[in-house]
PDB file of N, CA and C in Angstrom:
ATOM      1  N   UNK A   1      87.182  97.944 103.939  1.00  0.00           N
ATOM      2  CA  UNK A   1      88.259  98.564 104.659  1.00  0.00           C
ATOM      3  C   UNK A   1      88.867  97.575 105.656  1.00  0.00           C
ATOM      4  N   UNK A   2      87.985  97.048 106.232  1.00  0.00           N
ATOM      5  CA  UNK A   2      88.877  95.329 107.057  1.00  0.00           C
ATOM      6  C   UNK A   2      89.606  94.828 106.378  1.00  0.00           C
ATOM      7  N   UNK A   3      89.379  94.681 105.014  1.00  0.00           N
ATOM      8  CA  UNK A   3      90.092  93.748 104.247  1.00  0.00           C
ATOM      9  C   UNK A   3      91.326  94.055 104.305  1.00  0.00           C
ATOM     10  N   UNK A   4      91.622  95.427 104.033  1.00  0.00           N
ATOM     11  CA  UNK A   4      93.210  95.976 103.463  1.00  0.00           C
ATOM     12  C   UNK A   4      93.846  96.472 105.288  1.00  0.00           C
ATOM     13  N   UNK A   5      92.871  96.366 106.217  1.00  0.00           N
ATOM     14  CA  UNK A   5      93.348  96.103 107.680  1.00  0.00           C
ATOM     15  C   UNK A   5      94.105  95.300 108.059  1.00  0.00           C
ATOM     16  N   UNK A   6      93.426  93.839 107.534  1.00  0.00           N
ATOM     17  CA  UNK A   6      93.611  92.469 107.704  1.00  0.00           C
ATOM     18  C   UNK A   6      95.283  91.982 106.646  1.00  0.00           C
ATOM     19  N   UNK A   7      95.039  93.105 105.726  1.00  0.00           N
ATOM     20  CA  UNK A   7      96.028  92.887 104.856  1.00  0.00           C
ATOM     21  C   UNK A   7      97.143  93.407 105.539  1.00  0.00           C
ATOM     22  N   UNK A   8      97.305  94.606 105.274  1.00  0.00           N
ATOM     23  CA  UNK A   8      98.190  95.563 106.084  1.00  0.00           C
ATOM     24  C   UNK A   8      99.121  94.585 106.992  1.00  0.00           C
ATOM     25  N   UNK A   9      98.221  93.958 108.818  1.00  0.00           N
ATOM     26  CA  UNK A   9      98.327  93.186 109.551  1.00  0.00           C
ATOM     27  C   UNK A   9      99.567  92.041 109.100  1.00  0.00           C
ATOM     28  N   UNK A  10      98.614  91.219 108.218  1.00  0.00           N
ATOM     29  CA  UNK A  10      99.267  90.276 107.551  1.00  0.00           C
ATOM     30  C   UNK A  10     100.658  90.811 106.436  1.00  0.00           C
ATOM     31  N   UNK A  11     100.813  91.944 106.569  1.00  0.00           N
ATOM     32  CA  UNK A  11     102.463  92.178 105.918  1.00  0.00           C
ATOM     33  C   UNK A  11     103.173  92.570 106.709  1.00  0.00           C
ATOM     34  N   UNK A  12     102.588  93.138 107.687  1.00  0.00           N
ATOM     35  CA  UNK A  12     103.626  93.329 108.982  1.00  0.00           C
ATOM     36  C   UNK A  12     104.424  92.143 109.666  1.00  0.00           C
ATOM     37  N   UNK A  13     103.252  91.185 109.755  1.00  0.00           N
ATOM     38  CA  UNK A  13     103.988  90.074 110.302  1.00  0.00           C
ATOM     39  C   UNK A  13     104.301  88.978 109.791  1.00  0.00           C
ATOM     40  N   UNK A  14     104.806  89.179 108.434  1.00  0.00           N
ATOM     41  CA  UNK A  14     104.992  88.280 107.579  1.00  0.00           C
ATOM     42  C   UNK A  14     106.604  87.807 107.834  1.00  0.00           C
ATOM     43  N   UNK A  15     107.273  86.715 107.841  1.00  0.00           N
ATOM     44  CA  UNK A  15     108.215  86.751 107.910  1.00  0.00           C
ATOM     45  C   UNK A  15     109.038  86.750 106.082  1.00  0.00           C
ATOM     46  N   UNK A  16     109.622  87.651 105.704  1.00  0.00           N
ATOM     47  CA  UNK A  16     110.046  87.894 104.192  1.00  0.00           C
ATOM     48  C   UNK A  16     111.595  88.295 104.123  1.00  0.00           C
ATOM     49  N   UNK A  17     112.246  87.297 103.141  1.00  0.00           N
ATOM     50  CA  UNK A  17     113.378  87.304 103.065  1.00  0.00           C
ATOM     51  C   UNK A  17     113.743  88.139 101.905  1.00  0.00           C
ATOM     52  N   UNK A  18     114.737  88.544 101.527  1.00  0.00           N
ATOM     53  CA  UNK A  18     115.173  89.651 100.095  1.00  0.00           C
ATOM     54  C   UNK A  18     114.004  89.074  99.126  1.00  0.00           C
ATOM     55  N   UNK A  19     114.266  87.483  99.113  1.00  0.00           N
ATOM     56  CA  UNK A  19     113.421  87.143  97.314  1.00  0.00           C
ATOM     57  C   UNK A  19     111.818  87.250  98.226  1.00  0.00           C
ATOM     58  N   UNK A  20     111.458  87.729  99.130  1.00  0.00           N
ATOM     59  CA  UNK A  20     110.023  88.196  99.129  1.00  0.00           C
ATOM     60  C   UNK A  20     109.589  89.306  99.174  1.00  0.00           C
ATOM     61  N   UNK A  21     110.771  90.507  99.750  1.00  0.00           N
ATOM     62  CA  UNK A  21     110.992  91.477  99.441  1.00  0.00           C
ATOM     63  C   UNK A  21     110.051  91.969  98.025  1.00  0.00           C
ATOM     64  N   UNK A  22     111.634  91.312  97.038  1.00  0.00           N
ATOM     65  CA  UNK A  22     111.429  91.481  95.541  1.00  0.00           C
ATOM     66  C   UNK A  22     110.128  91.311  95.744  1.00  0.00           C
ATOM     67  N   UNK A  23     109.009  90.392  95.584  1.00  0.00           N
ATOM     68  CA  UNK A  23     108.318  89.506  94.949  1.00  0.00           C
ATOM     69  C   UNK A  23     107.069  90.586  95.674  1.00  0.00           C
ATOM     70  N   UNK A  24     107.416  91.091  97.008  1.00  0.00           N
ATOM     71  CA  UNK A  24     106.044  92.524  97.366  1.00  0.00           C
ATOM     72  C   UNK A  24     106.450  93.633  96.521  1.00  0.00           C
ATOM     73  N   UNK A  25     107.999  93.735  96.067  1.00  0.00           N
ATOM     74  CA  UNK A  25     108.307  95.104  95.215  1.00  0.00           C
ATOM     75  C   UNK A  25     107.539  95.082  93.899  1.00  0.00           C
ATOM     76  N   UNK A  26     107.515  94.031  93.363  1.00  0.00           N
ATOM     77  CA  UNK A  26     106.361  93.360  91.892  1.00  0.00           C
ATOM     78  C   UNK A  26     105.025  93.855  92.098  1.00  0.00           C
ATOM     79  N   UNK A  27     104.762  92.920  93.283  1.00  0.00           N
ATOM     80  CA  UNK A  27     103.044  93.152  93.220  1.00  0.00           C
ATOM     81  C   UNK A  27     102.923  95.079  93.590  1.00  0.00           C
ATOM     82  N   UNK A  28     103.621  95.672  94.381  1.00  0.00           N
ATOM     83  CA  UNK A  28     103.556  97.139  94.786  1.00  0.00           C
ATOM     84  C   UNK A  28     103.294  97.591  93.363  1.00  0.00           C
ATOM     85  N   UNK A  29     104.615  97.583  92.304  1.00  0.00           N
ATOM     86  CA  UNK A  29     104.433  98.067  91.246  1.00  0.00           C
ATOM     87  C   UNK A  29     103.040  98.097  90.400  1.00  0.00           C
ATOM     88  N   UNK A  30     102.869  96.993  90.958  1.00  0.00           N
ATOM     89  CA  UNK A  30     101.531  96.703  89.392  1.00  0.00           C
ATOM     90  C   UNK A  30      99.861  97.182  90.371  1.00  0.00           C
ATOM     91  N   UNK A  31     100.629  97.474  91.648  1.00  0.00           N
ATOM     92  CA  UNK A  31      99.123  97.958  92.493  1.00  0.00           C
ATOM     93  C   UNK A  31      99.030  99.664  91.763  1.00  0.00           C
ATOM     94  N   UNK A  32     100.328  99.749  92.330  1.00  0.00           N
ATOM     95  CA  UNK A  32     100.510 101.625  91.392  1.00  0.00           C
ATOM     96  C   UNK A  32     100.171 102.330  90.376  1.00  0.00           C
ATOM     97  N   UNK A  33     100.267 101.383  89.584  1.00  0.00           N
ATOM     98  CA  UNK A  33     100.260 100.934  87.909  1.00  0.00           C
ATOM     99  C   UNK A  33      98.750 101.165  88.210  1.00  0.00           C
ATOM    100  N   UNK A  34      97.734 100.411  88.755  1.00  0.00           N
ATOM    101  CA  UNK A  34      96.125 100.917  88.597  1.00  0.00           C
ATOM    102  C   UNK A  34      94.945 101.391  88.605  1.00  0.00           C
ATOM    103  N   UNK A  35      94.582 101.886  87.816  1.00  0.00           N
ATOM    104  CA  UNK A  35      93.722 102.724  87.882  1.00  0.00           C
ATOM    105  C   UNK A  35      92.176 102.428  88.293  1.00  0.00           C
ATOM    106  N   UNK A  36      92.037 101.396  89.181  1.00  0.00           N
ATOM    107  CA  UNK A  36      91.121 101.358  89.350  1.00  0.00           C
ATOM    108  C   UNK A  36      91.142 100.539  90.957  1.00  0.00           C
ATOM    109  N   UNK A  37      90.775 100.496  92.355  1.00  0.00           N
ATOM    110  CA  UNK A  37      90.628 100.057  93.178  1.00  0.00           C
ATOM    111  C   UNK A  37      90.327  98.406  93.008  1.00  0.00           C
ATOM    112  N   UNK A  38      89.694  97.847  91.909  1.00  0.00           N
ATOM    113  CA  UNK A  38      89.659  96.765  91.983  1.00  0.00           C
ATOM    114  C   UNK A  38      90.569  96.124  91.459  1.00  0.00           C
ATOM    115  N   UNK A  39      91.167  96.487  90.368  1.00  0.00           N
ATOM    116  CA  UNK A  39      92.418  96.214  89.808  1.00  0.00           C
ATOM    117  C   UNK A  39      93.522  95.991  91.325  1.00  0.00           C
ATOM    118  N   UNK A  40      94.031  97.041  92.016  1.00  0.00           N
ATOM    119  CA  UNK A  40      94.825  97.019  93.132  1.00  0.00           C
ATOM    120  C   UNK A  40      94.281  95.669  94.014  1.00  0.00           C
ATOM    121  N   UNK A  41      93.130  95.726  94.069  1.00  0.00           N
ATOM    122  CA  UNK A  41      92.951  94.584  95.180  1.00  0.00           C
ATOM    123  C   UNK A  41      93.299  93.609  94.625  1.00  0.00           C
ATOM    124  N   UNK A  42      93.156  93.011  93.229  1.00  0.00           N
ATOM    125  CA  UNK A  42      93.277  91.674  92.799  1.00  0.00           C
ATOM    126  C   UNK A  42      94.862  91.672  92.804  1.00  0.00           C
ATOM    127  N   UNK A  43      95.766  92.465  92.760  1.00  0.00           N
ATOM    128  CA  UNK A  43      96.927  92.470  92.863  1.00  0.00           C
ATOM    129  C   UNK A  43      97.202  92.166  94.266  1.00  0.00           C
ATOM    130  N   UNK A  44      96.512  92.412  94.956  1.00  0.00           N
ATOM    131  CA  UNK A  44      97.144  92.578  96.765  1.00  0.00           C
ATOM    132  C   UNK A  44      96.989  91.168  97.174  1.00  0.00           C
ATOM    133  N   UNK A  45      95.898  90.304  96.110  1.00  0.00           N
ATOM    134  CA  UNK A  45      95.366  88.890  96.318  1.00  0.00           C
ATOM    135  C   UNK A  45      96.622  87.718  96.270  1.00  0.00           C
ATOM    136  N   UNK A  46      97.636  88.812  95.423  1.00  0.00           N
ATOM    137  CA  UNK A  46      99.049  87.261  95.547  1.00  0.00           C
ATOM    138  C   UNK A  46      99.987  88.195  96.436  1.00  0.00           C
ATOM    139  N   UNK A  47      99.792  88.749  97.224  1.00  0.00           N
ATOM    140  CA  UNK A  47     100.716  88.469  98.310  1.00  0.00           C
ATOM    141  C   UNK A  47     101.178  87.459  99.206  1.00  0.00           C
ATOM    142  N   UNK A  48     102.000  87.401  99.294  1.00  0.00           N
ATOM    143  CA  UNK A  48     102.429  85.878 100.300  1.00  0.00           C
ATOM    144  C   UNK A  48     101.977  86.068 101.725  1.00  0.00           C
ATOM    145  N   UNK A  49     101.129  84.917 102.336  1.00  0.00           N
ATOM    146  CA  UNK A  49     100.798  84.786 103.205  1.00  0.00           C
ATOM    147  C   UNK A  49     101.523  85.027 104.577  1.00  0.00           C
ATOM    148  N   UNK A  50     101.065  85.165 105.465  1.00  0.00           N
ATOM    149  CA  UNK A  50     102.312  85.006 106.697  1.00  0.00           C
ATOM    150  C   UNK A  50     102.518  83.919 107.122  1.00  0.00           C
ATOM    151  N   UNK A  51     104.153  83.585 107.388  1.00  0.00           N
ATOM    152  CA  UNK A  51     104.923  82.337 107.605  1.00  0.00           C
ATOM    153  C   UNK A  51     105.139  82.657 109.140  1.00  0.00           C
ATOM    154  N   UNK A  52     104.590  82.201 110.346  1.00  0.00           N
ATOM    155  CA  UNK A  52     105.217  81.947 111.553  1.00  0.00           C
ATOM    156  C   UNK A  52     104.532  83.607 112.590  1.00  0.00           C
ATOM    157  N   UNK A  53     105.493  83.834 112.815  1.00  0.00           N
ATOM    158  CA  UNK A  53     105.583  84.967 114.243  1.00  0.00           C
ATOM    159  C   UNK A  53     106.856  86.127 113.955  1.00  0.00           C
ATOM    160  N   UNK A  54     107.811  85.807 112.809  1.00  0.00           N
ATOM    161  CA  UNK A  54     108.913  86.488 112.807  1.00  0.00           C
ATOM    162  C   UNK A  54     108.615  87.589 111.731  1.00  0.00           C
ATOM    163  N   UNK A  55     108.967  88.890 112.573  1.00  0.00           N
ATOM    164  CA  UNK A  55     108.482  89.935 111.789  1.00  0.00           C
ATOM    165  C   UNK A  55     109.198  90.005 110.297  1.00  0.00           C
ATOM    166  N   UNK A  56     108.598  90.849 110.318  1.00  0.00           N
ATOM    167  CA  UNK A  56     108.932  91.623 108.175  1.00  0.00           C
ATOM    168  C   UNK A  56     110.175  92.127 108.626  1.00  0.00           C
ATOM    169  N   UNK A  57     110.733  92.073 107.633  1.00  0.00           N
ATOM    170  CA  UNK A  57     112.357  93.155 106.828  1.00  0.00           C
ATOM    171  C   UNK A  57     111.992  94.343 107.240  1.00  0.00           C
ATOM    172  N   UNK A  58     112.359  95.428 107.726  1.00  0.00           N
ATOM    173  CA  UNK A  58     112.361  96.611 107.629  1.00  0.00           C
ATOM    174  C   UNK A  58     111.632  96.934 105.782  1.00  0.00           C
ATOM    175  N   UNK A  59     112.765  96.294 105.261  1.00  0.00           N
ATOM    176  CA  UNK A  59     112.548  96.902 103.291  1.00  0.00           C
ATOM    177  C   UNK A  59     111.256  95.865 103.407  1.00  0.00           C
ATOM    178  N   UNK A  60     110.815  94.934 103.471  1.00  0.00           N
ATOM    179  CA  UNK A  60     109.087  94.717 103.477  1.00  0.00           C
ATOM    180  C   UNK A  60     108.284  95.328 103.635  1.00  0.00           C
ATOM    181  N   UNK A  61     108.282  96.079 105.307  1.00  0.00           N
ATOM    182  CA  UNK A  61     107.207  96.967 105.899  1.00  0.00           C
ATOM    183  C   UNK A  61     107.298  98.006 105.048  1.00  0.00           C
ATOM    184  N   UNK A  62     108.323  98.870 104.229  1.00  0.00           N
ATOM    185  CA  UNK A  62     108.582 100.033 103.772  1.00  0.00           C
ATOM    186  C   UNK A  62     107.535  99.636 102.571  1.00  0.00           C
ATOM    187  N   UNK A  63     107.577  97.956 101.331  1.00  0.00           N
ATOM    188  CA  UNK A  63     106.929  98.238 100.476  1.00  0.00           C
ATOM    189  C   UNK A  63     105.535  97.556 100.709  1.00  0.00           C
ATOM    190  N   UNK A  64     105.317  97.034 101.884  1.00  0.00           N
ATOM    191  CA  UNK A  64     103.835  97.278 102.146  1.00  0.00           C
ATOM    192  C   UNK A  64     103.141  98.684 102.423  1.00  0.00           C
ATOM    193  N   UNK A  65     103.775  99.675 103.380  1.00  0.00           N
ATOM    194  CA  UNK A  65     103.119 100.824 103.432  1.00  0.00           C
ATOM    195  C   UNK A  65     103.039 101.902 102.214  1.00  0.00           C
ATOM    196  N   UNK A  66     104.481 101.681 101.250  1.00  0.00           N
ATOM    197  CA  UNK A  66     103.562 101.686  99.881  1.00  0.00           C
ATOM    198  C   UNK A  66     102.496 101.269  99.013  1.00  0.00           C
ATOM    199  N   UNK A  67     102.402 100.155  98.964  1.00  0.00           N
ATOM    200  CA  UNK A  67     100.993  99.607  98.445  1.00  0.00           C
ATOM    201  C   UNK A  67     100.265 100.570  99.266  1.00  0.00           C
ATOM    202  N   UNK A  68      99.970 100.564  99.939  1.00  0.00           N
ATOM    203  CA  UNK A  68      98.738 100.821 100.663  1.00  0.00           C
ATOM    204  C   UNK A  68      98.488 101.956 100.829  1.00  0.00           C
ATOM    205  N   UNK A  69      99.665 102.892 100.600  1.00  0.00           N
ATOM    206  CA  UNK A  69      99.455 104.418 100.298  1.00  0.00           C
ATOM    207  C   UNK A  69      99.017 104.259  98.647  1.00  0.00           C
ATOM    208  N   UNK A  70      99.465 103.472  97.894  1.00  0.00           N
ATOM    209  CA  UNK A  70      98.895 103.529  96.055  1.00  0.00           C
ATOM    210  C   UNK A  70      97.658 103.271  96.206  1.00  0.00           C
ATOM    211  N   UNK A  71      97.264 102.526  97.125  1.00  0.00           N
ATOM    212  CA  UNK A  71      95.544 102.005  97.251  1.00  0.00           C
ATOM    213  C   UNK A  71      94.535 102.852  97.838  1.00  0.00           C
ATOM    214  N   UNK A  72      95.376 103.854  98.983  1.00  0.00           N
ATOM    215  CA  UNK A  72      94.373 104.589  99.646  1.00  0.00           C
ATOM    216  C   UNK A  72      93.875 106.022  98.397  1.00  0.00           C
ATOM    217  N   UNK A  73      95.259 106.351  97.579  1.00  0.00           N
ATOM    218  CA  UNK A  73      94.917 106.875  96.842  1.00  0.00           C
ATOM    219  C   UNK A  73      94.167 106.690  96.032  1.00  0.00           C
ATOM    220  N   UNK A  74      94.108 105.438  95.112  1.00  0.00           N
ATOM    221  CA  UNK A  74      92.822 104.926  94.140  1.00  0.00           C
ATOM    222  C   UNK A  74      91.234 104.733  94.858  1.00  0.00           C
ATOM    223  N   UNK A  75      91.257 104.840  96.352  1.00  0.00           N
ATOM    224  CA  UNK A  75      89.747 105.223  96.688  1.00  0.00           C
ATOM    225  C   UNK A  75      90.141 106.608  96.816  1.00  0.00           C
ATOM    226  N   UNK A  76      90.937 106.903  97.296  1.00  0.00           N
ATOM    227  CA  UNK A  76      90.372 109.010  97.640  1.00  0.00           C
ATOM    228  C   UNK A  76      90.377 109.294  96.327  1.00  0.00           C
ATOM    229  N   UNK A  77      90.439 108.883  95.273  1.00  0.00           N
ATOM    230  CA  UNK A  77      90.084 109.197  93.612  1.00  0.00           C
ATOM    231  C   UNK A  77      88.710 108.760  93.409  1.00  0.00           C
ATOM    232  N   UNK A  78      88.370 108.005  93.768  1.00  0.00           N
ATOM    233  CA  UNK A  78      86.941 107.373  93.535  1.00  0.00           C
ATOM    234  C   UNK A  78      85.540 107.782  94.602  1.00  0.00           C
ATOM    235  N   UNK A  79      86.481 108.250  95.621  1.00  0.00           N
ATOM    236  CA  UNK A  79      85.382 108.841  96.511  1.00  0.00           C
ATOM    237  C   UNK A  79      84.349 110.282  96.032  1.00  0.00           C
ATOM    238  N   UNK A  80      83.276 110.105  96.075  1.00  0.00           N
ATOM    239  CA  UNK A  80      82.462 111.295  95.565  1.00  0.00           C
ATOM    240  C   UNK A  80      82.676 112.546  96.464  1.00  0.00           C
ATOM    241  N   UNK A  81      82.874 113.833  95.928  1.00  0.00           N
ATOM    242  CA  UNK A  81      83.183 115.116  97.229  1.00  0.00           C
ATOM    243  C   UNK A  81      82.065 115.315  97.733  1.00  0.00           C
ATOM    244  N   UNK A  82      82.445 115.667  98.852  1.00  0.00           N
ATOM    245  CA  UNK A  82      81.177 116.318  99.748  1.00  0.00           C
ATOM    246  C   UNK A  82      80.851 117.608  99.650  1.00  0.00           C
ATOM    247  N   UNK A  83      81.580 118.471  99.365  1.00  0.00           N
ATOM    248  CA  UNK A  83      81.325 119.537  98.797  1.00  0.00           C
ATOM    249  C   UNK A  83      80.426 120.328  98.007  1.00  0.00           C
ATOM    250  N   UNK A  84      79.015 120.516  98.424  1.00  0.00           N
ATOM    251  CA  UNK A  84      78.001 121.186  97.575  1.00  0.00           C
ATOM    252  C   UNK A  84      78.407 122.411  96.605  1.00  0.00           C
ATOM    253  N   UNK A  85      79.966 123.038  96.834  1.00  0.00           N
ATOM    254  CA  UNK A  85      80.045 123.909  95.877  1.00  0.00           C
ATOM    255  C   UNK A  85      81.348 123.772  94.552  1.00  0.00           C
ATOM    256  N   UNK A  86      81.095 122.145  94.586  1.00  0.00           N
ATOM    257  CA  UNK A  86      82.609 121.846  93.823  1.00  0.00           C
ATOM    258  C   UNK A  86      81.957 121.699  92.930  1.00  0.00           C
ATOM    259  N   UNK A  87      82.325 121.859  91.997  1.00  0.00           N
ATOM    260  CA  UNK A  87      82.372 121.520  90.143  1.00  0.00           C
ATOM    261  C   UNK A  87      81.773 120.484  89.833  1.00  0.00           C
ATOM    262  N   UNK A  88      80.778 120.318  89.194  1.00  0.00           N
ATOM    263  CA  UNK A  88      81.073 118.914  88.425  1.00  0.00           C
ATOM    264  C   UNK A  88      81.616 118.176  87.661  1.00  0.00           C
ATOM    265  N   UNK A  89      82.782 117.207  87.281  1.00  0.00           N
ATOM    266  CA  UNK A  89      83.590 116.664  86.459  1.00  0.00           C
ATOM    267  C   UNK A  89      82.835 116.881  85.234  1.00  0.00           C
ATOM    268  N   UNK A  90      83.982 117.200  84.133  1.00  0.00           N
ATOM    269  CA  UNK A  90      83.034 117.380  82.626  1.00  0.00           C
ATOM    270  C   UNK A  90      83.703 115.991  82.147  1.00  0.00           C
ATOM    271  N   UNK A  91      82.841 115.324  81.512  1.00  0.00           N
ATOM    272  CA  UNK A  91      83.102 114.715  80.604  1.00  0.00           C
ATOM    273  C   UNK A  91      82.906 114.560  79.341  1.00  0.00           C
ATOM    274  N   UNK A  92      84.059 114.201  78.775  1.00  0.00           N
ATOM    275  CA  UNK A  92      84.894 114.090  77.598  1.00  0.00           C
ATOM    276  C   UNK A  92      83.982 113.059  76.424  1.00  0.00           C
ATOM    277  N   UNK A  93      83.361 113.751  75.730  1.00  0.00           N
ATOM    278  CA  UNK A  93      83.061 112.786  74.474  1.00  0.00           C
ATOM    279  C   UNK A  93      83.535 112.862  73.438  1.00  0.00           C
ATOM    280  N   UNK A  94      83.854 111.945  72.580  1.00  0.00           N
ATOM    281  CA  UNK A  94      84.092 111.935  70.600  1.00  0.00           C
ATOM    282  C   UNK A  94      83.287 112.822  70.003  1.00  0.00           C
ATOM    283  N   UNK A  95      83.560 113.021  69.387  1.00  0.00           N
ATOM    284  CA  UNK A  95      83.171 113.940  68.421  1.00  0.00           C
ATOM    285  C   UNK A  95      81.967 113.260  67.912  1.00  0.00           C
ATOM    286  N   UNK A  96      80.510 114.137  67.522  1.00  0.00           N
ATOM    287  CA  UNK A  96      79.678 113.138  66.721  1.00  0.00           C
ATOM    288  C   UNK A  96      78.848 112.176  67.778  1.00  0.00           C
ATOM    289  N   UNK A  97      79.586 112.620  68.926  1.00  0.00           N
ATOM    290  CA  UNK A  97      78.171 111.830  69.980  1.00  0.00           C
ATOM    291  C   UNK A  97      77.895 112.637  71.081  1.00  0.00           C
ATOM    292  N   UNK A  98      76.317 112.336  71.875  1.00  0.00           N
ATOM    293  CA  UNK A  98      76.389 113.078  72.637  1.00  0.00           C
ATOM    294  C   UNK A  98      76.473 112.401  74.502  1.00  0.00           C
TER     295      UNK A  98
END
């Protein structure tokens, strides 16, 4: 959870021009796109570093706090419920196995 802190941090104060914009609108997409928390992180891994002291674009900060809403969702999917009276997930087998 530091990590995507540290991340977060580091897109806020990134200084990003339209073509870096684009280039967080890419990686956002393909964080969205996955279904799996580790998948998202290795995507979050080519974000561009921060250049200087001069804040983000408005349209930057907007598609960093997306990512990071696509990411918080792929753990609250993966998190086990606490709930002693919830269901247990059924799972799905082929036919012919058990």
């Amino acid at each position: 959870m530091l990590r995507l802190f540290v991340i977060c941090v580091a897109l806020a104060v990134c200084a990003c021009a339209d073509n870096d914009a684009k280039r967080l609108e890419t990686i956002r997409d393909e964080i969205c796109a996955c279904k799996t928390p580790a998948c998202a992180e290795a995507a979050l891994d080519r974000v561009p570093k921060p250049k200087g002291n001069t804040p983000a674009s408005p349209r930057a900060q907007k598609v960093a706090r997306q990512m990071m809403d696509c990411l918080a969702e792929l753990y609250d999917r993966e998190r086990p419920t606490q709930d002693p009276d919830a269901e247990e997930p059924t799972v799905i087998t082929a036919p012919g196995t058990k």
